[in-house]
C-alpha atoms as a PDB file:
ATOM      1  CA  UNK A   1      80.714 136.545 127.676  1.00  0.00           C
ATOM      2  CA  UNK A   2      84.388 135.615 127.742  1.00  0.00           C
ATOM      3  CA  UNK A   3      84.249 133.034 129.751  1.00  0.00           C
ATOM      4  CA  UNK A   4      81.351 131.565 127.323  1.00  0.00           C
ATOM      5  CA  UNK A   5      83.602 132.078 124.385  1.00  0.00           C
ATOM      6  CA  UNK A   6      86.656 130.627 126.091  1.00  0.00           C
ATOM      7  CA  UNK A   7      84.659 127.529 127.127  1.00  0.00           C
ATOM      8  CA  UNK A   8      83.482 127.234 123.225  1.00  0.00           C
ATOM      9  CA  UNK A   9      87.109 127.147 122.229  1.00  0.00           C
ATOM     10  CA  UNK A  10      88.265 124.560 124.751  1.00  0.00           C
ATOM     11  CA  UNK A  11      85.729 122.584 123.457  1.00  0.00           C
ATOM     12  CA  UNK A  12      86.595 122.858 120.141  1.00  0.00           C
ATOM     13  CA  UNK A  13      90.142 121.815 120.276  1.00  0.00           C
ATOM     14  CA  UNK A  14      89.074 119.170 122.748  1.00  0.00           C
ATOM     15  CA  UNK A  15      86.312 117.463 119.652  1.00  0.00           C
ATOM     16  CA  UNK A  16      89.267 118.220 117.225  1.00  0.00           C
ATOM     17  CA  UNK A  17      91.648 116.010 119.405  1.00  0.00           C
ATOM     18  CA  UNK A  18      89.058 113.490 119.739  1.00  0.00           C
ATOM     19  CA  UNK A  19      88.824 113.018 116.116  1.00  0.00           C
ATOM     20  CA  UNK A  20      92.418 113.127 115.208  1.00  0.00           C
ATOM     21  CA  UNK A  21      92.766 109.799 117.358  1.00  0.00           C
ATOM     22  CA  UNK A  22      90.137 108.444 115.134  1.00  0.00           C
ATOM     23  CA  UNK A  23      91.697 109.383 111.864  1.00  0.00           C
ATOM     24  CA  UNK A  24      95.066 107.874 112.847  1.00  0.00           C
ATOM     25  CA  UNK A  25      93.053 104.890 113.309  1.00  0.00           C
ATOM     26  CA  UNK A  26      91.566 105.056 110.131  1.00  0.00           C
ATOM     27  CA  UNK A  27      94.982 105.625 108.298  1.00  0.00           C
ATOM     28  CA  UNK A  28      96.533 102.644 110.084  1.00  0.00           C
ATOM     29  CA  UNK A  29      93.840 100.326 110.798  1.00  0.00           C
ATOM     30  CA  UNK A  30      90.621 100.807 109.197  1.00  0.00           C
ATOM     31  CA  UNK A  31      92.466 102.038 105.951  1.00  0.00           C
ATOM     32  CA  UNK A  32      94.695  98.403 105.658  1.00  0.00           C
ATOM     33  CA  UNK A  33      92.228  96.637 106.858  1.00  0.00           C
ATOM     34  CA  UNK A  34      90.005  97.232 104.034  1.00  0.00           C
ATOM     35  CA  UNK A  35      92.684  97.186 101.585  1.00  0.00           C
ATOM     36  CA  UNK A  36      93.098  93.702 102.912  1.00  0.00           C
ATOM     37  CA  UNK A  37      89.925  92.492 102.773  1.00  0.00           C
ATOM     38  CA  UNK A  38      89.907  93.206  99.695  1.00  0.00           C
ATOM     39  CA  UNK A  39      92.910  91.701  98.460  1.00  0.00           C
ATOM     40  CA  UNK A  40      91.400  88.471 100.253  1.00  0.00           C
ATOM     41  CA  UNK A  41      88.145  88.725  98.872  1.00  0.00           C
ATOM     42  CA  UNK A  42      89.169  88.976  95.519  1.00  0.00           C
ATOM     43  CA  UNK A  43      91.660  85.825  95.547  1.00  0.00           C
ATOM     44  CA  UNK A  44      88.497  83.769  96.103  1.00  0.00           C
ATOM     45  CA  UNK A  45      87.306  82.545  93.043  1.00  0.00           C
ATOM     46  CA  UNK A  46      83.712  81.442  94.470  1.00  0.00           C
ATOM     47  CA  UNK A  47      81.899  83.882  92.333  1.00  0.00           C
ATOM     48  CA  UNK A  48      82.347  86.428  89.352  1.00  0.00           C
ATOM     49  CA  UNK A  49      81.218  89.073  91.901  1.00  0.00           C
ATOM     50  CA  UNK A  50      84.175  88.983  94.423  1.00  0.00           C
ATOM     51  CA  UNK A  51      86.349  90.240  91.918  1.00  0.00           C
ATOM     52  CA  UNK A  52      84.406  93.488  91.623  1.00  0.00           C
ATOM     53  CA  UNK A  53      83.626  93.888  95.212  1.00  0.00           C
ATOM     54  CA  UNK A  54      87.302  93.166  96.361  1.00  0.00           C
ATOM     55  CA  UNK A  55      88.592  95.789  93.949  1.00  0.00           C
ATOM     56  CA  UNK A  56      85.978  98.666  95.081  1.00  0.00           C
ATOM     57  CA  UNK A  57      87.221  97.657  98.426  1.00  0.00           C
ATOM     58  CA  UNK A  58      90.359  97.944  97.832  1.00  0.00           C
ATOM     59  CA  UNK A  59      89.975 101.732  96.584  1.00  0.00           C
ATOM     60  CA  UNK A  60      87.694 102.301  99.402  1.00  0.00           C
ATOM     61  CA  UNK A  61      90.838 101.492 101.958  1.00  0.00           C
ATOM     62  CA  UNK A  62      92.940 103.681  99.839  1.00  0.00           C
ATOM     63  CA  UNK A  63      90.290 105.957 100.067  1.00  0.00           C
ATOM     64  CA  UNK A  64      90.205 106.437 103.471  1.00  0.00           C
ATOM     65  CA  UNK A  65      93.736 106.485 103.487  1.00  0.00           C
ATOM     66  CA  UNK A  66      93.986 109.037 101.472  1.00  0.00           C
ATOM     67  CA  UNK A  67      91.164 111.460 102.624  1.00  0.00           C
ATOM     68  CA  UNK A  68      91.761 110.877 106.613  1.00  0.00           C
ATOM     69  CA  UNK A  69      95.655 111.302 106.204  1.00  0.00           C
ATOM     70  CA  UNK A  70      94.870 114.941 104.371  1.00  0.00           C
ATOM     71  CA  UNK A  71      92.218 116.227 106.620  1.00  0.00           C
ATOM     72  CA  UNK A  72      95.043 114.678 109.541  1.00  0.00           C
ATOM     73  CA  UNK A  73      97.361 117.446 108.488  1.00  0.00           C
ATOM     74  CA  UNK A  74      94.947 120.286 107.393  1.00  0.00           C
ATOM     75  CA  UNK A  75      93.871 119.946 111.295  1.00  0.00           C
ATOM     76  CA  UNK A  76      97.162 119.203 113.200  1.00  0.00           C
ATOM     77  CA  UNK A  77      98.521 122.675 110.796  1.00  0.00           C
ATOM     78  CA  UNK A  78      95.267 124.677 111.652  1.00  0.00           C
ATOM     79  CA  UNK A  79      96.327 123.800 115.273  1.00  0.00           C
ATOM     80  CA  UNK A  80      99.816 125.030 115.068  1.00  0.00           C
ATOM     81  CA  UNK A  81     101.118 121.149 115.963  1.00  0.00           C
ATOM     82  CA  UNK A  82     102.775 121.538 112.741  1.00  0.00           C
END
């Protein structure tokens, strides 16, 4: 039963490592990179709609930003990194 328990936790920190790479990613790549985009998007003056879509992207970059920087720390502290 230990050994099932101990296996569970290994596992655990293991998926929580996994997706801490992926949220440093999203702070500074995915995050920007949207934010970006955006900017871009919205210096086109093709249509009235990229103005609209290139802010909403825009807060969607800061967004992620945002969120996957907070949930970074709540995890690294849970984990004692911090």
């Amino acid at each position: 039963m230990t050994d099932i328990i101990q296996t569970q936790m290994t596992t655990s920190v293991q998926e929580v490592v996994k997706t801490q790479t992926i949220r440093v990613a999203d702070v500074f790549i995915v995050g920007p990179l949207m934010i970006f985009a955006g900017w871009t998007l919205q210096d086109y003056k093709l249509d009235k709609i990229n103005r609209p879509l290139g802010f909403t992207l825009m807060a969607l970059g800061v967004g992620t930003i945002l969120l996957n920087g907070k949930n970074y720390f709540a995890n690294q502290k849970r984990l004692g990194a911090l």
